[in-house]
PDB file of N, CA and C in Angstrom:
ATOM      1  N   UNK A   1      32.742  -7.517  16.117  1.00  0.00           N
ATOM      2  CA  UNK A   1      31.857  -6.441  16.514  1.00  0.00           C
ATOM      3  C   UNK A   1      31.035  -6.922  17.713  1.00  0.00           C
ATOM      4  N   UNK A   2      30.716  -6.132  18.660  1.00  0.00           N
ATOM      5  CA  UNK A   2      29.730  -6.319  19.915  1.00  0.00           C
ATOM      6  C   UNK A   2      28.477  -6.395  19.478  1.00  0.00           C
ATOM      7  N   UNK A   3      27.745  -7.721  20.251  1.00  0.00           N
ATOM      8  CA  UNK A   3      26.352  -7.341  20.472  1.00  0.00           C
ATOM      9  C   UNK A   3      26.005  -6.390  20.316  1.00  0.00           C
ATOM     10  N   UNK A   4      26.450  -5.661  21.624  1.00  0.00           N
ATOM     11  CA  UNK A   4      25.641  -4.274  21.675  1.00  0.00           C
ATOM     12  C   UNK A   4      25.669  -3.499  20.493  1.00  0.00           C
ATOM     13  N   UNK A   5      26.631  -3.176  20.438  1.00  0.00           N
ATOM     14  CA  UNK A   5      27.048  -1.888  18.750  1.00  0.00           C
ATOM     15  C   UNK A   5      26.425  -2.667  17.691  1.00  0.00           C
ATOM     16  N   UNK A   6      26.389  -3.981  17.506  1.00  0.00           N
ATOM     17  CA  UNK A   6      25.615  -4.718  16.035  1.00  0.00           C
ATOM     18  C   UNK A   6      24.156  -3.913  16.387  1.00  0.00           C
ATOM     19  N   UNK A   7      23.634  -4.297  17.611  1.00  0.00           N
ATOM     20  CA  UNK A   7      21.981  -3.600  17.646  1.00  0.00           C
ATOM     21  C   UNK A   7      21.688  -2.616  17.718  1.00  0.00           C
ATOM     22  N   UNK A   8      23.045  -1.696  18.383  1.00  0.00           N
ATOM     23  CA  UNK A   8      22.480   0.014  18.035  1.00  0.00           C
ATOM     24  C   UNK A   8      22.724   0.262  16.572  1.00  0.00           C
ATOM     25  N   UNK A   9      23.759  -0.635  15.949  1.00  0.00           N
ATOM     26  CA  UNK A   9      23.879   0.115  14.602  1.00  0.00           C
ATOM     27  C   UNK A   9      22.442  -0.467  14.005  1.00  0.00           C
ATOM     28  N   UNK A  10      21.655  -1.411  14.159  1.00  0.00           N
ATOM     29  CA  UNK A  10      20.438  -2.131  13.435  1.00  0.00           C
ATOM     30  C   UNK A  10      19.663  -0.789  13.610  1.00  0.00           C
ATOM     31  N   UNK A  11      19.473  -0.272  14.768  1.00  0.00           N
ATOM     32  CA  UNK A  11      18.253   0.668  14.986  1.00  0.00           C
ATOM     33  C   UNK A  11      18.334   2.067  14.534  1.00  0.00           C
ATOM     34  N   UNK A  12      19.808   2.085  14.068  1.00  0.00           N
ATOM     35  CA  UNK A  12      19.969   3.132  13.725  1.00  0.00           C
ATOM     36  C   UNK A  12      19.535   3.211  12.109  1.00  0.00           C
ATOM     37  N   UNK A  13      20.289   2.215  11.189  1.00  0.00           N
ATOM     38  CA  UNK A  13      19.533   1.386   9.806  1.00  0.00           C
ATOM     39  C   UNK A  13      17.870   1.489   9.861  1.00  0.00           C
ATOM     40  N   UNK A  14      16.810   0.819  11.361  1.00  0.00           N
ATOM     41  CA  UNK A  14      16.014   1.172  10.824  1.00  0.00           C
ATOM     42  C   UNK A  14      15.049   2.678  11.104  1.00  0.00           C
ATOM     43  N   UNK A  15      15.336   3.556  12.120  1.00  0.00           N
ATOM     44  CA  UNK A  15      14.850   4.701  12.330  1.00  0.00           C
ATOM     45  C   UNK A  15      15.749   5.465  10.843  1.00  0.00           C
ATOM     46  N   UNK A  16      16.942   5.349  10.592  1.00  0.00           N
ATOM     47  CA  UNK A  16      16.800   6.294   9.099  1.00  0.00           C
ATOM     48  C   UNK A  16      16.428   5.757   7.940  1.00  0.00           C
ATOM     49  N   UNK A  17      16.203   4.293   7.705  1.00  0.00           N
ATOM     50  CA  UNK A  17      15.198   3.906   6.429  1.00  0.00           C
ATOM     51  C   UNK A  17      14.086   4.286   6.557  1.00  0.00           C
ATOM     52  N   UNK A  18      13.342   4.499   7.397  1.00  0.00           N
ATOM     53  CA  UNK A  18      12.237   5.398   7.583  1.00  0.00           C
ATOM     54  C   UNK A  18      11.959   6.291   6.869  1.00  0.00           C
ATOM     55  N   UNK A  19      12.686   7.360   7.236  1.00  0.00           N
ATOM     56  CA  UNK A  19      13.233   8.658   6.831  1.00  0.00           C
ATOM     57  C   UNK A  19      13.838   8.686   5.557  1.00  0.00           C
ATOM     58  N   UNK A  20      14.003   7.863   4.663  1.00  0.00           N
ATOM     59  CA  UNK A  20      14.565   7.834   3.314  1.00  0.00           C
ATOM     60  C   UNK A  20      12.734   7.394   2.680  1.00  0.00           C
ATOM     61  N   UNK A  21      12.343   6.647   3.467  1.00  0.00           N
ATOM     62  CA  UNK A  21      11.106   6.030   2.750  1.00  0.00           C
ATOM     63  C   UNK A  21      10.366   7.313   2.931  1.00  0.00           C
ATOM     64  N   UNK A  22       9.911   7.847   3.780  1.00  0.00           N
ATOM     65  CA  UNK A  22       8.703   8.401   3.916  1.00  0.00           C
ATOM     66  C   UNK A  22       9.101   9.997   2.659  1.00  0.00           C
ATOM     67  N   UNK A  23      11.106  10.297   2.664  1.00  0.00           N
ATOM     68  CA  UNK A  23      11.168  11.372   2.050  1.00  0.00           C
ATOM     69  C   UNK A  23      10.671  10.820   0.025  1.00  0.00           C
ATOM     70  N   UNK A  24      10.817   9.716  -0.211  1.00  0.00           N
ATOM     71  CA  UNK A  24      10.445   9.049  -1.451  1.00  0.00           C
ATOM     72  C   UNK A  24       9.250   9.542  -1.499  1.00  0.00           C
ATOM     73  N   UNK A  25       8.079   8.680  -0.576  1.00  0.00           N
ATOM     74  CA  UNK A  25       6.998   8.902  -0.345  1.00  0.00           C
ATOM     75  C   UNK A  25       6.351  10.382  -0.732  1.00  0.00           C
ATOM     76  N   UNK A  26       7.149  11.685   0.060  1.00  0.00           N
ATOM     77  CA  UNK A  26       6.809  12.748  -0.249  1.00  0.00           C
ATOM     78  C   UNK A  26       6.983  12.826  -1.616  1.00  0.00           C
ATOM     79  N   UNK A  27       8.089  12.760  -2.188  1.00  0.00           N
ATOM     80  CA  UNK A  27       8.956  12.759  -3.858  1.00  0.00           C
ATOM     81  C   UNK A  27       7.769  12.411  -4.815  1.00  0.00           C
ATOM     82  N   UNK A  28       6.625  11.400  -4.378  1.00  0.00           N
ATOM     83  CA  UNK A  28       6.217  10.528  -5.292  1.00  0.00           C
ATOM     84  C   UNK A  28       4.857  10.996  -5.573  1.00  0.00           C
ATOM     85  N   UNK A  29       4.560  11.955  -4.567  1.00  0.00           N
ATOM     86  CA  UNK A  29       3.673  12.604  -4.050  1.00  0.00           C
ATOM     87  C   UNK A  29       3.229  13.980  -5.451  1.00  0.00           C
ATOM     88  N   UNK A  30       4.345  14.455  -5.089  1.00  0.00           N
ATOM     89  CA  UNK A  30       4.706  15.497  -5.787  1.00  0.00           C
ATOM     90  C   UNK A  30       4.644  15.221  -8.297  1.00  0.00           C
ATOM     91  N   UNK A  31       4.576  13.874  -8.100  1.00  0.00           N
ATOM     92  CA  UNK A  31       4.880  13.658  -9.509  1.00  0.00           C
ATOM     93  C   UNK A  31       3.420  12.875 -10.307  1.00  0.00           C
ATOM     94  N   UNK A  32       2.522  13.979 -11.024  1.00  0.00           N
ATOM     95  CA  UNK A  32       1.743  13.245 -11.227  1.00  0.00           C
ATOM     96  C   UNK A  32       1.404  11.475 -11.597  1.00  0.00           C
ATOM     97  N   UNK A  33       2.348  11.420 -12.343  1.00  0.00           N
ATOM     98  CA  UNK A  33       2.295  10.010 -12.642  1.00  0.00           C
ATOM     99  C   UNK A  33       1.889   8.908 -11.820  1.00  0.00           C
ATOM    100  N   UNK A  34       2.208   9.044 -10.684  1.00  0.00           N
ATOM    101  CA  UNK A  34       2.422   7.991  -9.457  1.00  0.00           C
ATOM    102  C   UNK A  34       1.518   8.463  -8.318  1.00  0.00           C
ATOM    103  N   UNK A  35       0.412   9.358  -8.872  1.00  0.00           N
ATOM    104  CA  UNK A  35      -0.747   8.944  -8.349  1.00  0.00           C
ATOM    105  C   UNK A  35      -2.015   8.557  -9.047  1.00  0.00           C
ATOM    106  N   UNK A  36      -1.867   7.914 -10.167  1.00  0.00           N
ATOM    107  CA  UNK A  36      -2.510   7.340 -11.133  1.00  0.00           C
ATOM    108  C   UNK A  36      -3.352   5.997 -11.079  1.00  0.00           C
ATOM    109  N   UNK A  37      -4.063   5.637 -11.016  1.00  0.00           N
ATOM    110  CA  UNK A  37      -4.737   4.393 -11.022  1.00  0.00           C
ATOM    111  C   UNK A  37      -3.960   2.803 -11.487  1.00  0.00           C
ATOM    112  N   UNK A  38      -3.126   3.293 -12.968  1.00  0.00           N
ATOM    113  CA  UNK A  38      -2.505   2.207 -13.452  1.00  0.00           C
ATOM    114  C   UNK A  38      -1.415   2.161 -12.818  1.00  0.00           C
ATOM    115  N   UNK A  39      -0.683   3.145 -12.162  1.00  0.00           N
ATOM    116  CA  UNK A  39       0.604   2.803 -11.367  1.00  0.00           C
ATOM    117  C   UNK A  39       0.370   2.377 -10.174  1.00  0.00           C
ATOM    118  N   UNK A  40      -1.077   2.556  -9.431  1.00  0.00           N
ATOM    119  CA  UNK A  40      -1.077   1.660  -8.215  1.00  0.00           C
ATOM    120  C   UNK A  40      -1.402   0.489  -8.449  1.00  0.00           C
ATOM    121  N   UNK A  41      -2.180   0.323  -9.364  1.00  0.00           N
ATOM    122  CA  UNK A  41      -2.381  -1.429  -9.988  1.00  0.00           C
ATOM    123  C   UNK A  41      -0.987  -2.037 -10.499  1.00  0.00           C
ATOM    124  N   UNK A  42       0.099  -1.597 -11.076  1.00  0.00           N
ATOM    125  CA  UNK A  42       0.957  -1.727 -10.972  1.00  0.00           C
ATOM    126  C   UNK A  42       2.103  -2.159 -10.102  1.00  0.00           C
ATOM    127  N   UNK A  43       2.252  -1.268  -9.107  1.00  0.00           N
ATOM    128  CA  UNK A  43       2.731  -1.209  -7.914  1.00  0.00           C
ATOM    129  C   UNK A  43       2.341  -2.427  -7.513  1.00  0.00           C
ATOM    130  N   UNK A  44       1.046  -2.337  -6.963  1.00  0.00           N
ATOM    131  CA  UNK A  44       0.593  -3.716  -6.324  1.00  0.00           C
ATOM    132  C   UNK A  44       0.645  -5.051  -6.760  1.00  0.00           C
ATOM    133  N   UNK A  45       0.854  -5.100  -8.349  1.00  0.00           N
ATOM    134  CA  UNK A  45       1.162  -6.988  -8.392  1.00  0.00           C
ATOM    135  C   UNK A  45       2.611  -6.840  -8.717  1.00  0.00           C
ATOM    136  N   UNK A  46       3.272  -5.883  -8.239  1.00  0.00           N
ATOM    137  CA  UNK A  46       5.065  -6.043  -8.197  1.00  0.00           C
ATOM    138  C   UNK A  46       4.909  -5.960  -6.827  1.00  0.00           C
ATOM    139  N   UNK A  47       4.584  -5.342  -5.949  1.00  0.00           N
ATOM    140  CA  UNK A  47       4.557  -5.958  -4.605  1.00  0.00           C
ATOM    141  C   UNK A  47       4.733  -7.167  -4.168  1.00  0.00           C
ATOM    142  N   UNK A  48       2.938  -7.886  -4.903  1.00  0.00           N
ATOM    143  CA  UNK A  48       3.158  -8.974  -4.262  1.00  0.00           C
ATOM    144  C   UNK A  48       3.636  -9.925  -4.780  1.00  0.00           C
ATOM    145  N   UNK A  49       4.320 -10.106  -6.421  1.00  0.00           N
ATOM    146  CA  UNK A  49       4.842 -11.032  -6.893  1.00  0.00           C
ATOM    147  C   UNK A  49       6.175 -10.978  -6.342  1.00  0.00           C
ATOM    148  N   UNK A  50       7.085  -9.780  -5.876  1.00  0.00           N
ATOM    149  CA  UNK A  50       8.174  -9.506  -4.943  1.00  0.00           C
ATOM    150  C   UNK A  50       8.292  -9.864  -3.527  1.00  0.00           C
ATOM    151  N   UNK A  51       7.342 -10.299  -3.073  1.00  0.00           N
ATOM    152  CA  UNK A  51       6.857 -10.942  -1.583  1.00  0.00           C
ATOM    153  C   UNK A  51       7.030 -12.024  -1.469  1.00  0.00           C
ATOM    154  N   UNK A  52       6.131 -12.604  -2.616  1.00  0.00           N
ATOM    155  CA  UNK A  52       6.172 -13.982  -2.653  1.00  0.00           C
ATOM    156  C   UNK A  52       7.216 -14.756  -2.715  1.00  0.00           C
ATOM    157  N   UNK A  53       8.163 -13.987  -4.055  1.00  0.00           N
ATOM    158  CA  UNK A  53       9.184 -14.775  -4.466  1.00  0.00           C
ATOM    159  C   UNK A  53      10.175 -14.525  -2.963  1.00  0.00           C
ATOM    160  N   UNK A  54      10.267 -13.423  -2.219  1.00  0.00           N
ATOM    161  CA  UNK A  54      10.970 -13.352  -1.398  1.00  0.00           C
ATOM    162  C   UNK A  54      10.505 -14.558  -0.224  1.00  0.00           C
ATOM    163  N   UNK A  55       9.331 -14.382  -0.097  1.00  0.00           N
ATOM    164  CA  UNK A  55       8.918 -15.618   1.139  1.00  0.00           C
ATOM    165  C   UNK A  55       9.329 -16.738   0.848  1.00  0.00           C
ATOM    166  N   UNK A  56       9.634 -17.282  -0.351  1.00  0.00           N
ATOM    167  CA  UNK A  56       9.474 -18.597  -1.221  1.00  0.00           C
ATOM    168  C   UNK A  56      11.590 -18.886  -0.809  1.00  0.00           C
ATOM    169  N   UNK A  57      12.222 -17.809  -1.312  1.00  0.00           N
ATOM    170  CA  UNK A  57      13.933 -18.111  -0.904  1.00  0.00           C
ATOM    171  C   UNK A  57      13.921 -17.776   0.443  1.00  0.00           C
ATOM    172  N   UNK A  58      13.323 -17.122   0.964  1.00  0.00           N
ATOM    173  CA  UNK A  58      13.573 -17.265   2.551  1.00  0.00           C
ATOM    174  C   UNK A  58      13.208 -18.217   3.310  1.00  0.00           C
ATOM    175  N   UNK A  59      11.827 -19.119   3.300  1.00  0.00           N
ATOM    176  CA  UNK A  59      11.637 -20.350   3.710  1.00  0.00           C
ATOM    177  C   UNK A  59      12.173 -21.496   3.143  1.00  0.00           C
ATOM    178  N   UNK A  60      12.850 -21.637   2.229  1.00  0.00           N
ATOM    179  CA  UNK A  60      13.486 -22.728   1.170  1.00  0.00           C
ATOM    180  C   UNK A  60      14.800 -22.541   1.898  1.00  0.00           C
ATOM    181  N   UNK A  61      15.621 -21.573   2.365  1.00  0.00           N
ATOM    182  CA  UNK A  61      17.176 -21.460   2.976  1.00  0.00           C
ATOM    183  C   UNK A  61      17.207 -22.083   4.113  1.00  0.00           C
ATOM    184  N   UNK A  62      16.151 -22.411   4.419  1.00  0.00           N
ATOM    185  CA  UNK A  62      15.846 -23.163   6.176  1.00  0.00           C
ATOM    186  C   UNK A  62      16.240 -24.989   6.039  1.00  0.00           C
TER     187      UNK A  62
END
């Protein structure tokens, strides 16, 4: 595959993950549950325990 076509296809991956995220976003919007206090406290230490562990195999592969 070309340079070139590898990076238009990248930009294309990320201008429509966008567009999948932000349509979730709306989705999530719409469902009481998930604008709740315990699901953003939630959310947030699966965030960052999902960060971490990701930072942790991504600097360790080096």
């Amino acid at each position: 595959m070309k340079k070139l076509e590898k990076v238009f296809l990248e930009i294309i991956l990320i201008l429509f993950s966008v567009l999948i995220f932000r349509s979730l976003w709306n989705l999530m919007d719409l469902v009481a549950f998930f604008n709740t206090t315990g699901f953003h406290l939630v959310a947030l230490v699966l965030g960052i325990i999902l960060s971490i562990f990701a930072f942790r195999k991504l600097l360790s592969a080096r």
